[in-house]
PDB file of N, CA and C in Angstrom:
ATOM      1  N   UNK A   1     -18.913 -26.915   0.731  1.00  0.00           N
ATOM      2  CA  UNK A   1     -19.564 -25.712   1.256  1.00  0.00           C
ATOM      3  C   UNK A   1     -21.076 -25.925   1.300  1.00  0.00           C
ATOM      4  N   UNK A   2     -21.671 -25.566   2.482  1.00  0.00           N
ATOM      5  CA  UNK A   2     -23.227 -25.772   2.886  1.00  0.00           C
ATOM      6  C   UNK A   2     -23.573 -24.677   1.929  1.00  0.00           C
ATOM      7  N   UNK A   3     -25.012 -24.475   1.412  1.00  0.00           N
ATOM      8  CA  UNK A   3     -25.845 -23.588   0.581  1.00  0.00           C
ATOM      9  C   UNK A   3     -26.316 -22.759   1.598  1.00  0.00           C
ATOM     10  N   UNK A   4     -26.222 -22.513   2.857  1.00  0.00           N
ATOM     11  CA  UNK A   4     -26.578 -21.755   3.393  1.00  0.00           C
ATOM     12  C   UNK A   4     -25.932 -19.539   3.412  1.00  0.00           C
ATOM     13  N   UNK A   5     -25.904 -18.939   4.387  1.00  0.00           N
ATOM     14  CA  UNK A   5     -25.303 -17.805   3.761  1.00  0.00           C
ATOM     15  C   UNK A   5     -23.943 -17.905   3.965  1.00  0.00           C
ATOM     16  N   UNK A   6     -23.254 -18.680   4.797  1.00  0.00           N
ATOM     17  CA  UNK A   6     -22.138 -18.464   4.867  1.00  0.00           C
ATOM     18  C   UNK A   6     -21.393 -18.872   4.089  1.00  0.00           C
ATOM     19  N   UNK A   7     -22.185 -19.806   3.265  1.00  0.00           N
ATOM     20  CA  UNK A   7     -21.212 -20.780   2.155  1.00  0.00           C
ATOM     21  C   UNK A   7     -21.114 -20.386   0.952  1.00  0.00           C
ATOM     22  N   UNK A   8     -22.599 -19.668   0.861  1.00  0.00           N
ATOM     23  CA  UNK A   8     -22.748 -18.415  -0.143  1.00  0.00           C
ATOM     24  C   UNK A   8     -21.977 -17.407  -0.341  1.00  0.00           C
ATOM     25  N   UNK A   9     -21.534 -16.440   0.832  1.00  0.00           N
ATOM     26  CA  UNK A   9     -20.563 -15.740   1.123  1.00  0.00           C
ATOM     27  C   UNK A   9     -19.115 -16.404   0.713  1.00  0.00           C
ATOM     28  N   UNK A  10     -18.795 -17.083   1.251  1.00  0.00           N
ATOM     29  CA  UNK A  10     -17.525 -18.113   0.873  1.00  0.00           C
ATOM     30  C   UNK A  10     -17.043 -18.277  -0.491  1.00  0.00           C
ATOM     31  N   UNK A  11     -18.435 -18.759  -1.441  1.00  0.00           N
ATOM     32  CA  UNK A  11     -18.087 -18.820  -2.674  1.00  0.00           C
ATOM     33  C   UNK A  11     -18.056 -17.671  -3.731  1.00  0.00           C
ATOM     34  N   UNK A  12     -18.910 -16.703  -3.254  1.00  0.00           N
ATOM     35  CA  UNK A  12     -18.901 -15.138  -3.626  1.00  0.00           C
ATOM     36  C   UNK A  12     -17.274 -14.624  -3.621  1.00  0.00           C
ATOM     37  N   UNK A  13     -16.564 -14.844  -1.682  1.00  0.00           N
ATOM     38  CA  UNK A  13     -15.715 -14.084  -1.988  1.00  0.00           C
ATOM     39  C   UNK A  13     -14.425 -14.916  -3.037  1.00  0.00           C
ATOM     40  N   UNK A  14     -14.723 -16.195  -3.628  1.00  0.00           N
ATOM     41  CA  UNK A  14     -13.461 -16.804  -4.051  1.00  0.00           C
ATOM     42  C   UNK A  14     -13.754 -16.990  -5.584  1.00  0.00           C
ATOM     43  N   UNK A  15     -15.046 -16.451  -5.922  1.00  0.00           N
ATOM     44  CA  UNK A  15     -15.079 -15.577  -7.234  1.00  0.00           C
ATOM     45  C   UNK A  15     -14.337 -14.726  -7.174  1.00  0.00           C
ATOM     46  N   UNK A  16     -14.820 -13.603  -6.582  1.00  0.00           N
ATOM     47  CA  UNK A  16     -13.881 -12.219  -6.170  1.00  0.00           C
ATOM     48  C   UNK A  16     -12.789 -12.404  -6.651  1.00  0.00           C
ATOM     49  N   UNK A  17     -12.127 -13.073  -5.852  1.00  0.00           N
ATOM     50  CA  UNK A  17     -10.571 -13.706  -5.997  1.00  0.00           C
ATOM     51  C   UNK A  17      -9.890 -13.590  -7.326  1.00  0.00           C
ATOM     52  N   UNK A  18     -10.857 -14.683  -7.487  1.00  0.00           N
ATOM     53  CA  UNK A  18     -10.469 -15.136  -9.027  1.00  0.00           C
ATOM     54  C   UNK A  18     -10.851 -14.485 -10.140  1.00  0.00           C
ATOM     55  N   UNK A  19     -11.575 -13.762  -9.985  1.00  0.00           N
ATOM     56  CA  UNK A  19     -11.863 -12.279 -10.810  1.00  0.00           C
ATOM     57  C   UNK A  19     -10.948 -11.316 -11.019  1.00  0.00           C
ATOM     58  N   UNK A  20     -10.426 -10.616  -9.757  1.00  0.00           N
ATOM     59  CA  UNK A  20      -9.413  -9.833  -9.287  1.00  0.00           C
ATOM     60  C   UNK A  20      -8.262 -10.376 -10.493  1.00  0.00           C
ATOM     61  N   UNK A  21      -7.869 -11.700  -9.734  1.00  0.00           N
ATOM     62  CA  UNK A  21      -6.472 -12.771 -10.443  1.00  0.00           C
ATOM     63  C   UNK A  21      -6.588 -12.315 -12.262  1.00  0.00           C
ATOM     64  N   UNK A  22      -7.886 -12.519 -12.551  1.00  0.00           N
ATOM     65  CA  UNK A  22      -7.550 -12.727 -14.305  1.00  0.00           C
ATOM     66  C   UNK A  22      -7.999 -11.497 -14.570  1.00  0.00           C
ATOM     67  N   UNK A  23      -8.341 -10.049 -14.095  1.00  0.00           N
ATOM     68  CA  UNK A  23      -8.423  -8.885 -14.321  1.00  0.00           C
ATOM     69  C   UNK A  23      -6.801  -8.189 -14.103  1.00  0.00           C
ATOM     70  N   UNK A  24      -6.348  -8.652 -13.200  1.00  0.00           N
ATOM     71  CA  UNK A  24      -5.041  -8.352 -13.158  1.00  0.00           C
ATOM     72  C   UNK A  24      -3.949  -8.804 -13.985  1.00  0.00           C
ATOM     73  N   UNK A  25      -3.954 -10.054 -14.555  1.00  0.00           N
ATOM     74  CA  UNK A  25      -3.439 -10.850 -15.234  1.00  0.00           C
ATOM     75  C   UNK A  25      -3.156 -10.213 -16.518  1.00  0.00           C
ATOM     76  N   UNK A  26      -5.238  -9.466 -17.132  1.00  0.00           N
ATOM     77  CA  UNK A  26      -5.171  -8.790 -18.519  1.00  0.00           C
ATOM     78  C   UNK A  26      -4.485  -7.237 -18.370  1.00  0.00           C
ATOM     79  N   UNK A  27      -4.868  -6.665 -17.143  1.00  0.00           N
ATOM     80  CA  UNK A  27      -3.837  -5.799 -16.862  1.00  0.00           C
ATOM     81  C   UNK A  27      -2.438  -5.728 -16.898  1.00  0.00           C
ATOM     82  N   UNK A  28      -1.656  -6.488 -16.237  1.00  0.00           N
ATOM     83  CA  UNK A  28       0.054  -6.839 -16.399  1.00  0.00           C
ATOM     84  C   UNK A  28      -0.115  -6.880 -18.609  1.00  0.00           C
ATOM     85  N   UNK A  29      -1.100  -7.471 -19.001  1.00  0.00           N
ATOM     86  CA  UNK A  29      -0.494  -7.493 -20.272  1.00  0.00           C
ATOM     87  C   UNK A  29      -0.838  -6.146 -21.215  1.00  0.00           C
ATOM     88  N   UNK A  30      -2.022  -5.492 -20.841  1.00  0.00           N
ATOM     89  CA  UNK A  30      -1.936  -4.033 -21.357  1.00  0.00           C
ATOM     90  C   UNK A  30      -0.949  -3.386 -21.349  1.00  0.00           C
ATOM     91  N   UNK A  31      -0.579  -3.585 -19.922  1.00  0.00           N
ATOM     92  CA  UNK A  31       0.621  -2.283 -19.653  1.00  0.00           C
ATOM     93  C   UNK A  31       2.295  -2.986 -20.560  1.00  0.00           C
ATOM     94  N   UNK A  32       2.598  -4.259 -20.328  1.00  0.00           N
ATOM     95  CA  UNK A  32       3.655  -4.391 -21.216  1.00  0.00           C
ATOM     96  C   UNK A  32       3.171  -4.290 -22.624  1.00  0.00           C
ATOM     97  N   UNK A  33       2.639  -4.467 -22.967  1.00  0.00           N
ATOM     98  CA  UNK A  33       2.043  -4.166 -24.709  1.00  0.00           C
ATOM     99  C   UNK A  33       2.221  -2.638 -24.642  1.00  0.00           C
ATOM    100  N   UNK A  34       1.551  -1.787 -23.842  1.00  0.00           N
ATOM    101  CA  UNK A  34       1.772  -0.213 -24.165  1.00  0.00           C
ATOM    102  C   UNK A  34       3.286   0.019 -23.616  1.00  0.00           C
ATOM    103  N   UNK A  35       4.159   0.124 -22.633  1.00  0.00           N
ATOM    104  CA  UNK A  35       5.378  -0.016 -22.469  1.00  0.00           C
ATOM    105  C   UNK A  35       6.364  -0.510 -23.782  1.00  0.00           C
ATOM    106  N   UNK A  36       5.703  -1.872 -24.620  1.00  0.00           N
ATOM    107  CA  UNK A  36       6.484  -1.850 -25.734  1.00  0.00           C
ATOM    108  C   UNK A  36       6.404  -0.871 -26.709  1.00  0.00           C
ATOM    109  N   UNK A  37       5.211  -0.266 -26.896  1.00  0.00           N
ATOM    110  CA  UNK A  37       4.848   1.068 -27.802  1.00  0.00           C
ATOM    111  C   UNK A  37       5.895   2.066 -27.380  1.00  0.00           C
ATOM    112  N   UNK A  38       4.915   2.480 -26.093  1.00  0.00           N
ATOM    113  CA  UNK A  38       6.178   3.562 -25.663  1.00  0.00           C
ATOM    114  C   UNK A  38       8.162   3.558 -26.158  1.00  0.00           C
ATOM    115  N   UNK A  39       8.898   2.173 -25.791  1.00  0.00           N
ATOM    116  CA  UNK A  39       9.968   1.904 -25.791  1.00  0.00           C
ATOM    117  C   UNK A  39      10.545   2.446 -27.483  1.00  0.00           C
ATOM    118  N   UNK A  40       9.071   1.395 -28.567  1.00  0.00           N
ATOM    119  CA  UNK A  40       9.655   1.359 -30.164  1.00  0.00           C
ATOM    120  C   UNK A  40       9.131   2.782 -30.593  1.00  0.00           C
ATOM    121  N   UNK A  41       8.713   4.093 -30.061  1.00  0.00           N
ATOM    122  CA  UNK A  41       8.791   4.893 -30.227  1.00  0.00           C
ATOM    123  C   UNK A  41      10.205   5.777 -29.937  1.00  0.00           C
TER     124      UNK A  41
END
């Protein structure tokens, strides 16, 4: 990727990405951790 803006842009949005990916990731495990609460109640 060139340093120019588009490459800038490029690598911005595939942070994003991969941000999204491991925010979601810790999400899926909140919710089964509280789902197991809920259940052993």
């Amino acid at each position: 990727m060139g340093a120019g803006p588009l490459g800038r842009a490029a690598g911005g949005a595939a942070d994003g990405v991969q941000g999204a990916d491991q925010w979601g990731r810790s999400f899926g495990r909140w919710v089964v951790w509280l789902r197991a609460i809920w259940v052993a109640q």
